[in-house]
C-alpha atoms as a PDB file:
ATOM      1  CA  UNK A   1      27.340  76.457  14.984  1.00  0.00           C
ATOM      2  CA  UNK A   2      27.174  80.160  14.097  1.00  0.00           C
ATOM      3  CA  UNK A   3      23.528  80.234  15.044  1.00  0.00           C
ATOM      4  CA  UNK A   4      24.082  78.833  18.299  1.00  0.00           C
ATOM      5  CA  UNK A   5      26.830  81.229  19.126  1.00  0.00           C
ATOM      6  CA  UNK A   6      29.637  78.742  19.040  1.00  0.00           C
ATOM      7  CA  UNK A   7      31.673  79.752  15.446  1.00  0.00           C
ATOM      8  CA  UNK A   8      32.729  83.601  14.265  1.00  0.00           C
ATOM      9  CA  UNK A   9      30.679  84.267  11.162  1.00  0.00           C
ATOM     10  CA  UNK A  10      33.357  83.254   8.660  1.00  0.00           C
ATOM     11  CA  UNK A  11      33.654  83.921   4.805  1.00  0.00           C
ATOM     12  CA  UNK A  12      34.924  80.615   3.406  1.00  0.00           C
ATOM     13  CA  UNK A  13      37.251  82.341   0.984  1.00  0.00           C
ATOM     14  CA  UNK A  14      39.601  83.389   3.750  1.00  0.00           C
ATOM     15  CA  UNK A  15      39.038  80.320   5.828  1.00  0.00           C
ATOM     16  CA  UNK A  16      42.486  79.186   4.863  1.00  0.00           C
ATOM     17  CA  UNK A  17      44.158  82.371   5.900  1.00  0.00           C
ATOM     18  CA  UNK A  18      42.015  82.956   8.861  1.00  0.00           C
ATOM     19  CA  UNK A  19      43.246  79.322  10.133  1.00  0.00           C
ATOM     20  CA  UNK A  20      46.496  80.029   9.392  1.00  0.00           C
ATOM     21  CA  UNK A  21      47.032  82.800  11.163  1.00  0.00           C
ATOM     22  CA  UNK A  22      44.892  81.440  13.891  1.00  0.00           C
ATOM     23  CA  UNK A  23      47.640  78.336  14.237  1.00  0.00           C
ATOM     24  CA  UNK A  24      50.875  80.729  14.259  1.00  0.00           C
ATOM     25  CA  UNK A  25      49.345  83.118  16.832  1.00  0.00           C
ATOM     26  CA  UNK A  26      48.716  80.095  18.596  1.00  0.00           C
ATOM     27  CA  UNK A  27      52.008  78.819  18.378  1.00  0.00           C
ATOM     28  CA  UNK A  28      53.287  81.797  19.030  1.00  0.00           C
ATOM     29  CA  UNK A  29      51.929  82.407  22.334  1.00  0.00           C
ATOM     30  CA  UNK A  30      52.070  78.993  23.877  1.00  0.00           C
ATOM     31  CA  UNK A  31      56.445  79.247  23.008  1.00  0.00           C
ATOM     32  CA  UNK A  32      56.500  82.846  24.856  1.00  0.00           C
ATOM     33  CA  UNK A  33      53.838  81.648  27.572  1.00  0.00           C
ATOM     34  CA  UNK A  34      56.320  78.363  27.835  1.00  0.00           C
ATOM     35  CA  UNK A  35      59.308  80.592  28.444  1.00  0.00           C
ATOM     36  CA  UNK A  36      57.613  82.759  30.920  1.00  0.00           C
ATOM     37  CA  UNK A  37      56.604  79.353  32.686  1.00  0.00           C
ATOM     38  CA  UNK A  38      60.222  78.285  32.670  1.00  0.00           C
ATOM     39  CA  UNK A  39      61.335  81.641  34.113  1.00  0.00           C
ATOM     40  CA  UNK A  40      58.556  82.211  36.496  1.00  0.00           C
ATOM     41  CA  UNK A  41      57.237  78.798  37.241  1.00  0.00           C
ATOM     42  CA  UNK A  42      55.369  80.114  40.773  1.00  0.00           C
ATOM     43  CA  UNK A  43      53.118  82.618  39.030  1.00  0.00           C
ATOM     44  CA  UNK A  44      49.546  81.477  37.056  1.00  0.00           C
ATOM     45  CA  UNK A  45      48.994  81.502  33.832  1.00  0.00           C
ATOM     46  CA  UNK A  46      46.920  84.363  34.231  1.00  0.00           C
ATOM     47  CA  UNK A  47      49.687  86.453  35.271  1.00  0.00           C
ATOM     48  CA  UNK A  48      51.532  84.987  32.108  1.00  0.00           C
ATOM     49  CA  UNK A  49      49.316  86.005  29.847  1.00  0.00           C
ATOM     50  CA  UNK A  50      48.548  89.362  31.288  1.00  0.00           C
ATOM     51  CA  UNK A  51      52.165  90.296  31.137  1.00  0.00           C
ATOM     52  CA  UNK A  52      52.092  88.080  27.648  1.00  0.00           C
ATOM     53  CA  UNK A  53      49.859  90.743  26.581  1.00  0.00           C
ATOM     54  CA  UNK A  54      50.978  93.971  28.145  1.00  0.00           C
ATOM     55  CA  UNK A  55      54.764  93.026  26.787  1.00  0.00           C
ATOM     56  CA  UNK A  56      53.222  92.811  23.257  1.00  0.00           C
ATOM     57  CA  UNK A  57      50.995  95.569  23.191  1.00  0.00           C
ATOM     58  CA  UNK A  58      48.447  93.718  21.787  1.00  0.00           C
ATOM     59  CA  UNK A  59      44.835  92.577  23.154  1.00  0.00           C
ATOM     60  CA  UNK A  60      43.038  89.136  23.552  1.00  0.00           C
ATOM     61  CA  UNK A  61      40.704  90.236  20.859  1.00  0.00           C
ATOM     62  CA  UNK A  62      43.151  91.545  18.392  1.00  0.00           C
ATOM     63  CA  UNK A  63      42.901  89.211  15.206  1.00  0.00           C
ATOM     64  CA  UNK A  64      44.875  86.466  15.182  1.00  0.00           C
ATOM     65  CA  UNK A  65      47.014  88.004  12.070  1.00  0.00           C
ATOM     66  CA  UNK A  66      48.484  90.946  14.491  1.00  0.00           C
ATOM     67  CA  UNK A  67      48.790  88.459  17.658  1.00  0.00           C
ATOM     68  CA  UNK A  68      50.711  86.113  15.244  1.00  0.00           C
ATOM     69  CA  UNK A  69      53.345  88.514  13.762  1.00  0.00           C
ATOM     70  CA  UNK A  70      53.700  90.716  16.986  1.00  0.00           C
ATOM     71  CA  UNK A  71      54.204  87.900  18.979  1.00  0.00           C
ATOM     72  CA  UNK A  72      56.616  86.186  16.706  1.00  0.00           C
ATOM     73  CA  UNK A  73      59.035  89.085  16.785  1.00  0.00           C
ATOM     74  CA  UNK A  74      58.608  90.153  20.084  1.00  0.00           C
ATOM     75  CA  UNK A  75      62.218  90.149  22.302  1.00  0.00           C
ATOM     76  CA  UNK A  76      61.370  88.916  25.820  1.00  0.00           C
ATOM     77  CA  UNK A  77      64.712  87.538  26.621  1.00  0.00           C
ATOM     78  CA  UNK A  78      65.133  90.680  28.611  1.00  0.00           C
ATOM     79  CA  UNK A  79      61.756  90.173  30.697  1.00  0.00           C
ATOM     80  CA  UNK A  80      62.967  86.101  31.394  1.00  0.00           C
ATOM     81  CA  UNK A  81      66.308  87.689  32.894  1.00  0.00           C
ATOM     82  CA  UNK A  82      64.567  89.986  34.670  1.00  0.00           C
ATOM     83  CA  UNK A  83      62.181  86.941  36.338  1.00  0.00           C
ATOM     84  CA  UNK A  84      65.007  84.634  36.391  1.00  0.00           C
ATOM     85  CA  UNK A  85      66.612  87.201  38.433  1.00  0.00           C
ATOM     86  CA  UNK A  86      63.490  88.144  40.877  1.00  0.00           C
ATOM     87  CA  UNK A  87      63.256  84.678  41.736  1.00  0.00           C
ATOM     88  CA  UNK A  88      66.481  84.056  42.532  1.00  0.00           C
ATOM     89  CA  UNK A  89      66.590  86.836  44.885  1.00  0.00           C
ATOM     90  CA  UNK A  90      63.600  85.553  46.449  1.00  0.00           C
ATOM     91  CA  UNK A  91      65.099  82.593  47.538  1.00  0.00           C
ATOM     92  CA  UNK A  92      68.187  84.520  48.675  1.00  0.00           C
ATOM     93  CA  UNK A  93      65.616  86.501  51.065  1.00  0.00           C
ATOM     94  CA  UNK A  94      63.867  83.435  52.114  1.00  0.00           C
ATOM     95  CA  UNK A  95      67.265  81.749  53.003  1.00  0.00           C
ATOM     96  CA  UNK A  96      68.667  84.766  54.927  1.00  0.00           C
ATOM     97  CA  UNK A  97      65.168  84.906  56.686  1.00  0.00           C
ATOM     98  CA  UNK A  98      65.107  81.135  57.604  1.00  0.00           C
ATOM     99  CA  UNK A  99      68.793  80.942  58.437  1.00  0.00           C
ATOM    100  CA  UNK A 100      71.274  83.800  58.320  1.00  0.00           C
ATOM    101  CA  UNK A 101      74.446  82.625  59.616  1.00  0.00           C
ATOM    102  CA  UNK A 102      74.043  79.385  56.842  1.00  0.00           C
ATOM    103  CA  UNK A 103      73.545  82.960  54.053  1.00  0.00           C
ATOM    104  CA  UNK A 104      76.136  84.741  55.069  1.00  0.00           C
ATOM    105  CA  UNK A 105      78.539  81.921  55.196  1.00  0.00           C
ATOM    106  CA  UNK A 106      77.318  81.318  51.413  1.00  0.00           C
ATOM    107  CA  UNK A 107      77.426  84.415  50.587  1.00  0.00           C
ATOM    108  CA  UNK A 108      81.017  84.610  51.892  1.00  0.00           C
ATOM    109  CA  UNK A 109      81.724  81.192  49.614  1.00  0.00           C
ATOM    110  CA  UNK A 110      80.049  83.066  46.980  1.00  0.00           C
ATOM    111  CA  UNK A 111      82.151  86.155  46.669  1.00  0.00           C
ATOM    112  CA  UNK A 112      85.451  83.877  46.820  1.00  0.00           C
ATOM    113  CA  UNK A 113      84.748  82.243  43.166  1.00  0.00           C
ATOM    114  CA  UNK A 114      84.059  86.236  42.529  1.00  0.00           C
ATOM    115  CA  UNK A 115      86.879  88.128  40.220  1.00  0.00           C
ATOM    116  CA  UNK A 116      88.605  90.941  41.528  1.00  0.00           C
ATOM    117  CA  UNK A 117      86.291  93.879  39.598  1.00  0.00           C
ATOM    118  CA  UNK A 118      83.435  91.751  40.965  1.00  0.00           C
ATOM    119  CA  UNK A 119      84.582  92.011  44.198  1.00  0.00           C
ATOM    120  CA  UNK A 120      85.341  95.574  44.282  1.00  0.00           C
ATOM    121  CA  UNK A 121      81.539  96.363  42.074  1.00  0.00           C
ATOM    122  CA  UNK A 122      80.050  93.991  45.632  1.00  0.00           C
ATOM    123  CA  UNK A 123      82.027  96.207  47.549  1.00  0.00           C
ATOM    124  CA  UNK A 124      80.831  99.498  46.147  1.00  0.00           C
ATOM    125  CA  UNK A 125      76.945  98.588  46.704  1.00  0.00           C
ATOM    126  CA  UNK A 126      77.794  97.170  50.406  1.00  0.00           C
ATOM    127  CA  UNK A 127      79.264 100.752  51.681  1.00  0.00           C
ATOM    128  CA  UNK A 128      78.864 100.727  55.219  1.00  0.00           C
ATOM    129  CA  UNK A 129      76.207 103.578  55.784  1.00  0.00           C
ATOM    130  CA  UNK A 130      74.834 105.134  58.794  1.00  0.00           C
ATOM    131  CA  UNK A 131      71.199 103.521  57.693  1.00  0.00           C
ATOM    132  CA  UNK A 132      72.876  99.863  57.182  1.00  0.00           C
ATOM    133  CA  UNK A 133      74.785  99.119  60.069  1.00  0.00           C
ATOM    134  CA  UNK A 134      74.680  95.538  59.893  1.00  0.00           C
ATOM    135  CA  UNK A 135      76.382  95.520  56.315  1.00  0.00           C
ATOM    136  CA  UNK A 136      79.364  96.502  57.730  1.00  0.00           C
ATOM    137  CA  UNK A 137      80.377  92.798  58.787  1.00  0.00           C
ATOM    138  CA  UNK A 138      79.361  91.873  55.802  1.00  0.00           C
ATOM    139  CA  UNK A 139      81.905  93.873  53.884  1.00  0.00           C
ATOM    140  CA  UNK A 140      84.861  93.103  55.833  1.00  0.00           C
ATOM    141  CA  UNK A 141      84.372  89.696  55.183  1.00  0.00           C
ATOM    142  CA  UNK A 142      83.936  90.148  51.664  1.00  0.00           C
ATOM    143  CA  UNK A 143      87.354  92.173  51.897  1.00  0.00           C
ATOM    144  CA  UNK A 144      89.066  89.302  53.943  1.00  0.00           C
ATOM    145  CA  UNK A 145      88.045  87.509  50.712  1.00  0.00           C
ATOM    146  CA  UNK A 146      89.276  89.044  48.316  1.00  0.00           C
ATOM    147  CA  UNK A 147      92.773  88.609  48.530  1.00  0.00           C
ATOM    148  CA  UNK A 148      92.416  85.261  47.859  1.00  0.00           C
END
């Protein structure tokens, strides 16, 4: 198979190790490339990987020793918020787009389960200001709210 191009020259005395390490960077990647998947189920695997990759600092061709042990202690519970939270605010902006009144209402619903210091942090970031206009409805709804 090595003469046809199909197999790594491979020193049978490390074959063991070199499997090894080929299974737990393999393991490893399919778990993060799962939770990526989970978190950002509209982008390819492509993507995944790429950002797989860029997250981990490591290479497609790096051996399979380093792409085990980096990916195994990599932290990308950040980078799943951060999706989890991108896509959720993409269907926010597709719902205001298709239907604001049905948004806003929500949103209204939304800021009632909301505690006080929540209310007051929403409040803070929906200032009225001379380049929103249209927020300012939006706030003095949220402040009819919140004295319930």
């Amino acid at each position: 198979m090595e003469a046809k191009g199909c197999a790594k020259p491979v020193v049978w005395k490390n074959s063991r190790r070199h499997f090894y390490w080929a299974v737990r960077a393999r393991i490893a990647k399919s778990s993060a490339l799962a939770h990526l998947a989970e978190a950002a189920p509209d982008t390819s695997f492509d993507y995944r990987s790429r950002l797989l990759y860029s997250l981990a600092g490591i290479e497609p061709t790096d051996d399979y020793r380093r792409t085990g042990e980096v990916l195994e202690k990599l932290d990308i519970s950040q980078t799943l918020a951060q999706l989890k939270a991108d896509r959720l605010l993409s269907k926010l902006i597709q719902l205001t787009k298709d239907d604001r009144k049905v948004a806003l209402d929500s949103f209204t619903r939304l800021a009632e389960n909301f505690s006080n210091e929540e209310k007051a942090a929403l409040l803070t970031v929906l200032k009225p200001s001379e380049f929103l206009p249209h927020v300012s409805n939006a706030v003095k709804i949220l402040t009819s709210t919140q004295g319930t």
